[in-house]
Protein backbone atom coordinates (compact mmCIF):
# COMPACT_ATOMS: atom_id res chain seq x y z
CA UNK A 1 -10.47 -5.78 -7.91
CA UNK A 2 -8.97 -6.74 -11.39
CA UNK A 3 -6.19 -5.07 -12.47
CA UNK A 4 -6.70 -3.62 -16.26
CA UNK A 5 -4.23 -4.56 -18.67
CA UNK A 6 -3.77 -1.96 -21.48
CA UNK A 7 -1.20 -1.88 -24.37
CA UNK A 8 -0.32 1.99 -25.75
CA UNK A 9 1.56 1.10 -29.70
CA UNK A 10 2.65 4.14 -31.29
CA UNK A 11 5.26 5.11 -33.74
CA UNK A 12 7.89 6.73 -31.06
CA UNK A 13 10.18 7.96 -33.60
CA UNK A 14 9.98 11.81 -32.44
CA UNK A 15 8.82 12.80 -29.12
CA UNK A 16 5.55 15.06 -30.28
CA UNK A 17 2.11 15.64 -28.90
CA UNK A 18 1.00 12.00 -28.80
CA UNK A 19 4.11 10.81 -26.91
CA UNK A 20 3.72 13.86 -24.07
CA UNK A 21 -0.35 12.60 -23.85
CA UNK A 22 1.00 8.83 -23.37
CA UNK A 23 3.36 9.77 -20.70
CA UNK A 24 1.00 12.41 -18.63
CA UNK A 25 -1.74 9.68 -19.20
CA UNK A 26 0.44 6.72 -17.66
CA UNK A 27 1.51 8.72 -14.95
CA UNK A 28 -1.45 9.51 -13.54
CA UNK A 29 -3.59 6.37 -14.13
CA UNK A 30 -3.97 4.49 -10.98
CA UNK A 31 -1.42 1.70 -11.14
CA UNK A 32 -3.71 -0.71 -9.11
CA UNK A 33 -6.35 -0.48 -11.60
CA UNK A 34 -4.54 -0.16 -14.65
CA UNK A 35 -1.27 -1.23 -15.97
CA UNK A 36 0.38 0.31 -18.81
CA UNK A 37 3.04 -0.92 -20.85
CA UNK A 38 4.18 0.94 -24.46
CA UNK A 39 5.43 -0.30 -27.20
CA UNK A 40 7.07 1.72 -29.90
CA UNK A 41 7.40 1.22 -33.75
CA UNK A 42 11.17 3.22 -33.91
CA UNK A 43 13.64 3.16 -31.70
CA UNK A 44 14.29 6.29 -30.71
CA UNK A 45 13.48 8.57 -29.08
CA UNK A 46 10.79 7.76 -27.22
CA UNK A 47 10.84 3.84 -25.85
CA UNK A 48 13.81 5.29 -24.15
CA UNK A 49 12.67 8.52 -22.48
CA UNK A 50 9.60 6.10 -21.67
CA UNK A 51 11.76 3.78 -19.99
CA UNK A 52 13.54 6.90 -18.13
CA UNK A 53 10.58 7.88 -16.55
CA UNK A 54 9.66 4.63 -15.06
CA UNK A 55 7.23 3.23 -17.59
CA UNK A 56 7.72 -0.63 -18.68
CA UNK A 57 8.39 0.36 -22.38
CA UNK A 58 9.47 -1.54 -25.05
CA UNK A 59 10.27 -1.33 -29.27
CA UNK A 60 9.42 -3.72 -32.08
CA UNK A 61 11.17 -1.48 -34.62
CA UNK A 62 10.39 -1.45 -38.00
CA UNK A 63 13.27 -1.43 -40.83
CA UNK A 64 11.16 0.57 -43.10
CA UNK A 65 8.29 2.43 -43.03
CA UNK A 66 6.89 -0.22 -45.40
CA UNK A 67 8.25 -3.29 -43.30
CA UNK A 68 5.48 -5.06 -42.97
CA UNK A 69 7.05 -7.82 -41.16
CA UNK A 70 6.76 -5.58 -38.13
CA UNK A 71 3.71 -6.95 -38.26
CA UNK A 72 3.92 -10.60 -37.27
CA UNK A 73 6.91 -9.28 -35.07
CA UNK A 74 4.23 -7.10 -32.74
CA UNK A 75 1.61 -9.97 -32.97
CA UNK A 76 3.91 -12.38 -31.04
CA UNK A 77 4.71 -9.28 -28.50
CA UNK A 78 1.27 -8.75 -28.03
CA UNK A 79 -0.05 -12.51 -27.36
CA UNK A 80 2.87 -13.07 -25.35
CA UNK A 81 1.55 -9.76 -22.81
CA UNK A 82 -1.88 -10.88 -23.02
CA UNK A 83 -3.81 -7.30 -22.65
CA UNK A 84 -7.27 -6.97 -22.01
CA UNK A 85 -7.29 -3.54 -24.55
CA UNK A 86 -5.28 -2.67 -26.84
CA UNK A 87 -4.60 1.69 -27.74
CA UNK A 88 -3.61 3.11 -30.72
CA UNK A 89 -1.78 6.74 -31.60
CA UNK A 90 -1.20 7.55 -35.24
CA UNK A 91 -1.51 6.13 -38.67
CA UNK A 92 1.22 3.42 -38.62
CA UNK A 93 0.05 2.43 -35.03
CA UNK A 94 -3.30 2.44 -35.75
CA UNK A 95 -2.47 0.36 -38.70
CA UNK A 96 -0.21 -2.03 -37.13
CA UNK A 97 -1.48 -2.34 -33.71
CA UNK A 98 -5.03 -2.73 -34.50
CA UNK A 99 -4.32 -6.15 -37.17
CA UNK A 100 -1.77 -7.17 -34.43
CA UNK A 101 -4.66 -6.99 -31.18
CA UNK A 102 -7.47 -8.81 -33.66
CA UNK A 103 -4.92 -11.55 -34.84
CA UNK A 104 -3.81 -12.02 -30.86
CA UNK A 105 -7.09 -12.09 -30.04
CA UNK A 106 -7.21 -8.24 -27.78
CA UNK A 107 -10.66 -7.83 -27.07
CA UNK A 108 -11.25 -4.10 -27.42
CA UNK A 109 -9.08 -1.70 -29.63
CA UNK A 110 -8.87 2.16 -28.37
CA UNK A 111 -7.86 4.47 -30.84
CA UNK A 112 -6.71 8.75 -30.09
CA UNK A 113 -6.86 10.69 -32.31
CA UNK A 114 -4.89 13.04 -32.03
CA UNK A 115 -4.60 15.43 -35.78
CA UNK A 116 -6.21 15.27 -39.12
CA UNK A 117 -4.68 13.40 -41.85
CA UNK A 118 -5.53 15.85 -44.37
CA UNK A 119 -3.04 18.27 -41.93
CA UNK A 120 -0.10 15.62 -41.01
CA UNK A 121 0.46 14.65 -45.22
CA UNK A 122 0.36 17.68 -47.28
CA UNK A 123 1.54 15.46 -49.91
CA UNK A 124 -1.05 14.16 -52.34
CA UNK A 125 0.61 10.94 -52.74
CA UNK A 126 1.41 10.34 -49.09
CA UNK A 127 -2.07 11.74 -48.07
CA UNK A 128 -3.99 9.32 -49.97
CA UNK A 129 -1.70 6.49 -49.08
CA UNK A 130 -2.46 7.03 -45.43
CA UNK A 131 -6.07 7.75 -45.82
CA UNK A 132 -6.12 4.92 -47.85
CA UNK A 133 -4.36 2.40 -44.54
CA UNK A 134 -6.26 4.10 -41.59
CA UNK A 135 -9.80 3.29 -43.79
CA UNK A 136 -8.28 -0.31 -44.06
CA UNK A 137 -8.29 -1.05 -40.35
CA UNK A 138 -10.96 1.65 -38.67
CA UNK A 139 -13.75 -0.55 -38.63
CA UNK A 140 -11.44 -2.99 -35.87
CA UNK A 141 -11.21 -0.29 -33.26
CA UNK A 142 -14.29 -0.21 -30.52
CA UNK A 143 -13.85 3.48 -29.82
CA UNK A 144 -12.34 6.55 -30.68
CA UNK A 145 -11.08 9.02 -28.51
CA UNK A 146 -11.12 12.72 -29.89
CA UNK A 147 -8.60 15.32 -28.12
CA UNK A 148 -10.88 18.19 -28.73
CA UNK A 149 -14.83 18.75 -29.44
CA UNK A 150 -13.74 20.07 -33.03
CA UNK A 151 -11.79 17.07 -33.85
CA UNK A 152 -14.52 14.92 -33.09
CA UNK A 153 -16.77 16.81 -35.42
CA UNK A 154 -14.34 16.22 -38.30
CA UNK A 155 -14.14 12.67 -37.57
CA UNK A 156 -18.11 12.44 -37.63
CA UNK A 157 -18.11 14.24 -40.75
CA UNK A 158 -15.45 11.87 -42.32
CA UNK A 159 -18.06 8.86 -41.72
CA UNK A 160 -17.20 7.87 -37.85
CA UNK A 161 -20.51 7.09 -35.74
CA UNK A 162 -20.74 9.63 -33.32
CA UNK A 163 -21.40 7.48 -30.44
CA UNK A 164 -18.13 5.40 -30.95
CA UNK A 165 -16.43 8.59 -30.11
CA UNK A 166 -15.57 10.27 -26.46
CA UNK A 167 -13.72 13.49 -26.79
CA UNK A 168 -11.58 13.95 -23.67
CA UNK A 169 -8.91 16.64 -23.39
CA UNK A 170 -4.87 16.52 -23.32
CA UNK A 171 -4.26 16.90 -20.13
CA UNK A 172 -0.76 17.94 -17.99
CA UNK A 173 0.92 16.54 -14.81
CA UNK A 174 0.58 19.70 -12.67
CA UNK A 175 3.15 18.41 -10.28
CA UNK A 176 6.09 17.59 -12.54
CA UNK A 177 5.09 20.22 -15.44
CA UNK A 178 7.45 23.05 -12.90
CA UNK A 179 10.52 24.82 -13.36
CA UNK A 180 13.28 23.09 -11.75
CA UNK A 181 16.39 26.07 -12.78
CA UNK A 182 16.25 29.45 -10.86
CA UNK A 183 14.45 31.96 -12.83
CA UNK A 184 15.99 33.45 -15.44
CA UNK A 185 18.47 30.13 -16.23
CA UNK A 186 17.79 29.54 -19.64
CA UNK A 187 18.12 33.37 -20.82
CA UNK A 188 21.59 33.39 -19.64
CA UNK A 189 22.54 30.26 -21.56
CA UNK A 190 20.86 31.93 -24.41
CA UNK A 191 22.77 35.31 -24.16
CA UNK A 192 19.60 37.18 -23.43
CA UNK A 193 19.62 39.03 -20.48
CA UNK A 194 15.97 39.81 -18.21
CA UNK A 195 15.03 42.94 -20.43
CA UNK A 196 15.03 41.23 -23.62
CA UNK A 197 11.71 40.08 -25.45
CA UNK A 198 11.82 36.38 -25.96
CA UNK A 199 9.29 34.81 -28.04
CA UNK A 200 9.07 30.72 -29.43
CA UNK A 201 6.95 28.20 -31.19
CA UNK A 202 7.73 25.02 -29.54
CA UNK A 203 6.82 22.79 -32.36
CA UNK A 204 7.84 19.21 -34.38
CA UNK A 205 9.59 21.58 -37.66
CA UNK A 206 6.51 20.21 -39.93
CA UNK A 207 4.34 22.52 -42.09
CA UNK A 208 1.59 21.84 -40.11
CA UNK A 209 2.52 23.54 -37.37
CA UNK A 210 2.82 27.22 -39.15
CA UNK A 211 6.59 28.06 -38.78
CA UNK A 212 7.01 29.73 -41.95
CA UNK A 213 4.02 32.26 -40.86
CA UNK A 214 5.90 32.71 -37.82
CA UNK A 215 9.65 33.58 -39.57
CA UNK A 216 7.11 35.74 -42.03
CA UNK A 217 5.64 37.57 -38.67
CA UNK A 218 8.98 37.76 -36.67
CA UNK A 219 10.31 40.72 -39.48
CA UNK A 220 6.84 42.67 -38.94
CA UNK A 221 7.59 42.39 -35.65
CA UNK A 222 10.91 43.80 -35.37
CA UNK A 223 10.19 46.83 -37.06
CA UNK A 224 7.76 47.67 -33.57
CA UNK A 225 9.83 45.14 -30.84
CA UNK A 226 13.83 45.83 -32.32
CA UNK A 227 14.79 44.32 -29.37
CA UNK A 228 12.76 40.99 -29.79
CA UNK A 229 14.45 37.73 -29.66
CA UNK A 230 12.88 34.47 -31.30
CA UNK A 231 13.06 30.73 -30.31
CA UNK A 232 12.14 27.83 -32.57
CA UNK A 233 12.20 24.87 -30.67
CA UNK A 234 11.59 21.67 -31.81
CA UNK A 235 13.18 18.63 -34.43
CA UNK A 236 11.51 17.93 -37.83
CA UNK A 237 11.75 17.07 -41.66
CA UNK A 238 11.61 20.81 -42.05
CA UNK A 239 14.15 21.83 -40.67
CA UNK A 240 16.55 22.23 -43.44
CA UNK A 241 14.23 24.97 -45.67
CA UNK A 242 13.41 26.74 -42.22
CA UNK A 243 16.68 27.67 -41.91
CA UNK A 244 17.27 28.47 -45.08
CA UNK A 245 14.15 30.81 -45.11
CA UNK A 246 15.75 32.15 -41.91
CA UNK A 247 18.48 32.85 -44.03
CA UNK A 248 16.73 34.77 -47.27
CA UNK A 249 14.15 37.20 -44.70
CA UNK A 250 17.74 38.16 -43.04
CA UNK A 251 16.68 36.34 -39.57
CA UNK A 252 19.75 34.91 -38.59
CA UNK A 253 20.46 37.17 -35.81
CA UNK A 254 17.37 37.15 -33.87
CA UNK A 255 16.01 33.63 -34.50
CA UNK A 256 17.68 30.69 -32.59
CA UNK A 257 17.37 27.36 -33.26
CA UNK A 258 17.13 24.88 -30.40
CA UNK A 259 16.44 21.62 -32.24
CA UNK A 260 14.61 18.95 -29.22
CA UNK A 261 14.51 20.14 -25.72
CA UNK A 262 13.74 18.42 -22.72
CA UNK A 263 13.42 20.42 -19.78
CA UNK A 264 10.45 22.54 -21.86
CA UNK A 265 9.10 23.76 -17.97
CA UNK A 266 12.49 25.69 -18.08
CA UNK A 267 12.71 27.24 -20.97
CA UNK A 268 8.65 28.35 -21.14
CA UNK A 269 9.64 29.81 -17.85
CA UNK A 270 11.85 32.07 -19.47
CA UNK A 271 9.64 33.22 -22.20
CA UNK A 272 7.36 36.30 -22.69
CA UNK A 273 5.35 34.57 -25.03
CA UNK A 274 4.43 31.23 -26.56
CA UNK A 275 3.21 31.41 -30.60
CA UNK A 276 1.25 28.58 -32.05
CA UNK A 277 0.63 29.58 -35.52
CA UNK A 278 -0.26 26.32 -36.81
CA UNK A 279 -2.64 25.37 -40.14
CA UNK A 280 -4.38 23.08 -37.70
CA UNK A 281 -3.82 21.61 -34.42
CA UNK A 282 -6.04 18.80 -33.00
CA UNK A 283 -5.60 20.55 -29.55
CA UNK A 284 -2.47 22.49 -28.32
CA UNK A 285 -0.71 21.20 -25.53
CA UNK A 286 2.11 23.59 -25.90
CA UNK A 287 -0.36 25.78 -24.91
CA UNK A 288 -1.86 24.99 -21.45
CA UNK A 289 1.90 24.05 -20.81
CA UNK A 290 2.60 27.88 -21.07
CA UNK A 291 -0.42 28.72 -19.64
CA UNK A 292 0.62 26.72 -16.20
CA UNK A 293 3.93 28.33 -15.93
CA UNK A 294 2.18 32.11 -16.64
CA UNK A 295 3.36 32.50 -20.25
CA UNK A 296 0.81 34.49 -22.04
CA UNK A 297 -0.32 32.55 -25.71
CA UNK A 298 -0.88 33.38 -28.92
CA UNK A 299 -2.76 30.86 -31.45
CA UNK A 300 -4.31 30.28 -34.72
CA UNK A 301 -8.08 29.91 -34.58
CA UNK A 302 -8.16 26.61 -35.88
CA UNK A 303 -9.23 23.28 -34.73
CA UNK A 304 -9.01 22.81 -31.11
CA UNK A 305 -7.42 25.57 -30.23
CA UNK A 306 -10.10 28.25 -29.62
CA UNK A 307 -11.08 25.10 -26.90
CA UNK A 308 -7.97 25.84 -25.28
CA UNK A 309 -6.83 29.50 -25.71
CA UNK A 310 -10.08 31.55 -25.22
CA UNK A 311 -9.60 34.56 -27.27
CA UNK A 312 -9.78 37.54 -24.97
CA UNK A 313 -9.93 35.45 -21.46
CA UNK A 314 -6.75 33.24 -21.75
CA UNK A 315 -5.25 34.38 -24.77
CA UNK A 316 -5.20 35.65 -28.35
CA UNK A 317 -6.61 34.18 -31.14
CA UNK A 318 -5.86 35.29 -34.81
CA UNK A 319 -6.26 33.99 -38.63
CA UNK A 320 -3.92 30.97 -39.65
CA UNK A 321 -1.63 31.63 -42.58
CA UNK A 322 -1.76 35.22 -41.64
CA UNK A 323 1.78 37.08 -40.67
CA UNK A 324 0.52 40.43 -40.37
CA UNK A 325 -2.41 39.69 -37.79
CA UNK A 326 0.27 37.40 -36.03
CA UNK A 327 3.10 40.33 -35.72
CA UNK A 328 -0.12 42.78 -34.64
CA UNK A 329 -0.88 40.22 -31.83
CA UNK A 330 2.77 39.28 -30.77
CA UNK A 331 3.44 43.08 -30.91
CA UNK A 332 0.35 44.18 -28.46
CA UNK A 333 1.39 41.65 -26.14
CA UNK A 334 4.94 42.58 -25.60
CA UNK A 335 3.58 45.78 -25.07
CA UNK A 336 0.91 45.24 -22.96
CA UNK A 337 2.71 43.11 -20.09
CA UNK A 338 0.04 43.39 -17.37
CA UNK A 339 -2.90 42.69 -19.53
CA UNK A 340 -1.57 40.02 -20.97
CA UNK A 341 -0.24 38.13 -17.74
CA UNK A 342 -3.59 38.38 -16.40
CA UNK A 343 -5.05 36.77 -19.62
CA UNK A 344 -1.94 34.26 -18.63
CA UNK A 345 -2.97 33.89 -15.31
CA UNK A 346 -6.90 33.55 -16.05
CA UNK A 347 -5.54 30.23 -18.31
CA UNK A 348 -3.27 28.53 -15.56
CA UNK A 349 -6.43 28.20 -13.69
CA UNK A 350 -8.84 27.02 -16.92
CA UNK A 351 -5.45 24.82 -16.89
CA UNK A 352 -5.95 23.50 -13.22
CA UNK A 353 -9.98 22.65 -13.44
CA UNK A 354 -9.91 21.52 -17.19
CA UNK A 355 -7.02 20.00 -18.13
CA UNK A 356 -5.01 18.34 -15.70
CA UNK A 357 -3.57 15.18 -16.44
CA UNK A 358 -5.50 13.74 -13.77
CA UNK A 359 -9.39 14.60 -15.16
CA UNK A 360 -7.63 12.98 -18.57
CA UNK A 361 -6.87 9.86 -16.68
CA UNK A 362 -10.11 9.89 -14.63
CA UNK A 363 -12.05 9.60 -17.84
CA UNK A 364 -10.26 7.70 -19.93
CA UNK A 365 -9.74 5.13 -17.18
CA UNK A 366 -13.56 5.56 -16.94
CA UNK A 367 -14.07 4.34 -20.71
CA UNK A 368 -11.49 1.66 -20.57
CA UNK A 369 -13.95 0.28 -17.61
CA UNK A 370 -17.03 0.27 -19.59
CA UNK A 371 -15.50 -0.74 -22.90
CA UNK A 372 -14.55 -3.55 -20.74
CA UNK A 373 -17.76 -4.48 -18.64
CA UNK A 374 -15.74 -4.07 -15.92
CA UNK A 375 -18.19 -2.45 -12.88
CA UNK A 376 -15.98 -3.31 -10.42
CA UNK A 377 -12.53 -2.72 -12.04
């Protein structure tokens, strides 16, 4: 049987959607048929937690973001590992990776997509300048992998041959995505005790992910919920005019800011609900992570989310860029406790069935293996 050799190159600098997929994806691929190694573009954070968690993980760091020496750099680290298939996560990856795998001569280029362009640079400039380097290498990757049914219609749309593209779910590691503090743990080093309403977004601070519609929402609520407390969780180039919004609506008492936190099984444990109010979101995996730990969800109807939080079965759905239909829906749910723990529990087992981190290895181990030729791998 012939082991798979398969290089994951993404930027690393923040630990984000695309980092958790890499790490629930490694984990549960079958080490005997495939071996992983990542290599990262920054630093930190995430070559390191990578490392930490048993994967061989490495960084070929670039100085700048327009250091294109990086370039020649990964080349050598890639014909020196000698992988059968190269995979690529995000723009400067994608970029990078792919010229690096053709010039070491990689036979077969993945690519995930995992978000929109359009949503990830809301910049003109910086929009079009990314556009402009993902266009410049797309035609060297084999096949695309989509995260959600919706993203891969928005890819097709944007010019991508619908057969180059699988979509196969996000998927979470079941058996280490579990509290490991006694219930209740993370309240008390918050200061809120068992009868207090605690609601987050668990979020990079970026202005795709909707926090200002959530600050907007969390004063609506109040005026129902008084007792409500609110978590923003997460690290981001937002995270100085958050605050300061905080600040102006008047916030500062009731909104905490966590910054980056690992043990996110703990503190989702803790909460009553989980808001994603995002503009757009490729998937959600904040979302079946709240789901599996019987946190009942709130989300934007946008992208792949409806995939994921079914509006009425495992959760609510409302309008993006809309505070008051956010506060409405955070507000019925803290007052409707039982209904909304069933929707809760009706979503940890859609979580169990659909999106388990092993189905998302099982298939995309299955690709690799025909991208490959491999019938026996």
């Amino acid at each position: 049987m012939k082991q798979l050799r398969v290089l994951h190159i993404i930027g690393g600098g923040e630990f984000g959607g695309a980092e958790r997929h890499i790490l629930n994806l490694a984990c549960s691929l079958d080490p005997q048929k495939i071996a992983i190694t990542v290599i990262c573009l920054f630093e930190e954070p995430f070559a390191r937690m990578a490392g930490e968690m048993g994967l061989n993980a490495l960084a070929v760091p670039m100085r700048h973001k327009l250091d294109l020496g990086t370039l020649g750099r990964l080349t050598g680290v890639v014909r020196d590992y000698r992988p059968d298939l190269v995979h690529t996560h995000g723009v400067r990856a994608n970029l990078l990776g792919r010229l690096a795998a053709r010039r070491a001569g990689v036979r077969k280029i993945v690519t995930t997509v995992h978000s929109l362009l359009v949503q990830d640079y809301p910049d003109f400039f910086s929009r079009l300048a990314n556009t402009w380097t993902e266009l410049l290498t797309r035609g060297l990757t084999d096949h695309f992998i989509a995260v959600s049914r919706e993203l891969k219609n928005a890819l097709v749309k944007d010019g991508l041959p619908e057969n180059k593209i699988s979509v196969i779910y996000n998927g979470l590691d079941l058996d280490k995505f579990k509290p490991r503090l006694p219930a209740g743990s993370y309240r008390k080093r918050l200061g809120c005790g068992p009868q207090v309403p605690l609601v987050a977004i668990v979020a990079r601070l970026h202005a795709v992910k909707g926090h200002k519609i959530f600050l907007q929402a969390v004063d609506k609520v109040l005026e129902a919920v008084p007792e409500a407390r609110f978590l923003v969780v997460g690290a981001g180039p937002d995270e100085i005019q958050l605050k300061e919004l905080t600040g102006r609506l008047g916030l500062e008492s009731v909104v905490n800011f966590l910054g980056f936190v690992e043990d996110v099984p703990d503190l989702m444990a803790d909460l009553d609900l989980l808001v994603i109010p995002s503009l757009w979101e490729g998937f959600g995996l904040t979302a079946i992570e709240a789901m599996t730990v019987g946190v009942p969800v709130v989300a934007s109807d946008v992208g792949g989310l409806p995939e994921v939080v079914r509006a009425g079965e495992t959760g609510i759905l409302v309008p993006p860029r809309d505070p008051a239909a956010l506060a409405k829906a955070i507000i019925w749910v803290l007052k409707h406790r039982e209904e909304a723990g069933r929707m809760a529990a009706r979503g940890a087992e859609v979580v169990r069935s659909e999106f388990s981190s092993e189905v998302m290895a099982r298939k995309t181990g299955e690709l690799y293996q025909k991208l490959m030729g491999c019938d026996n791998c």
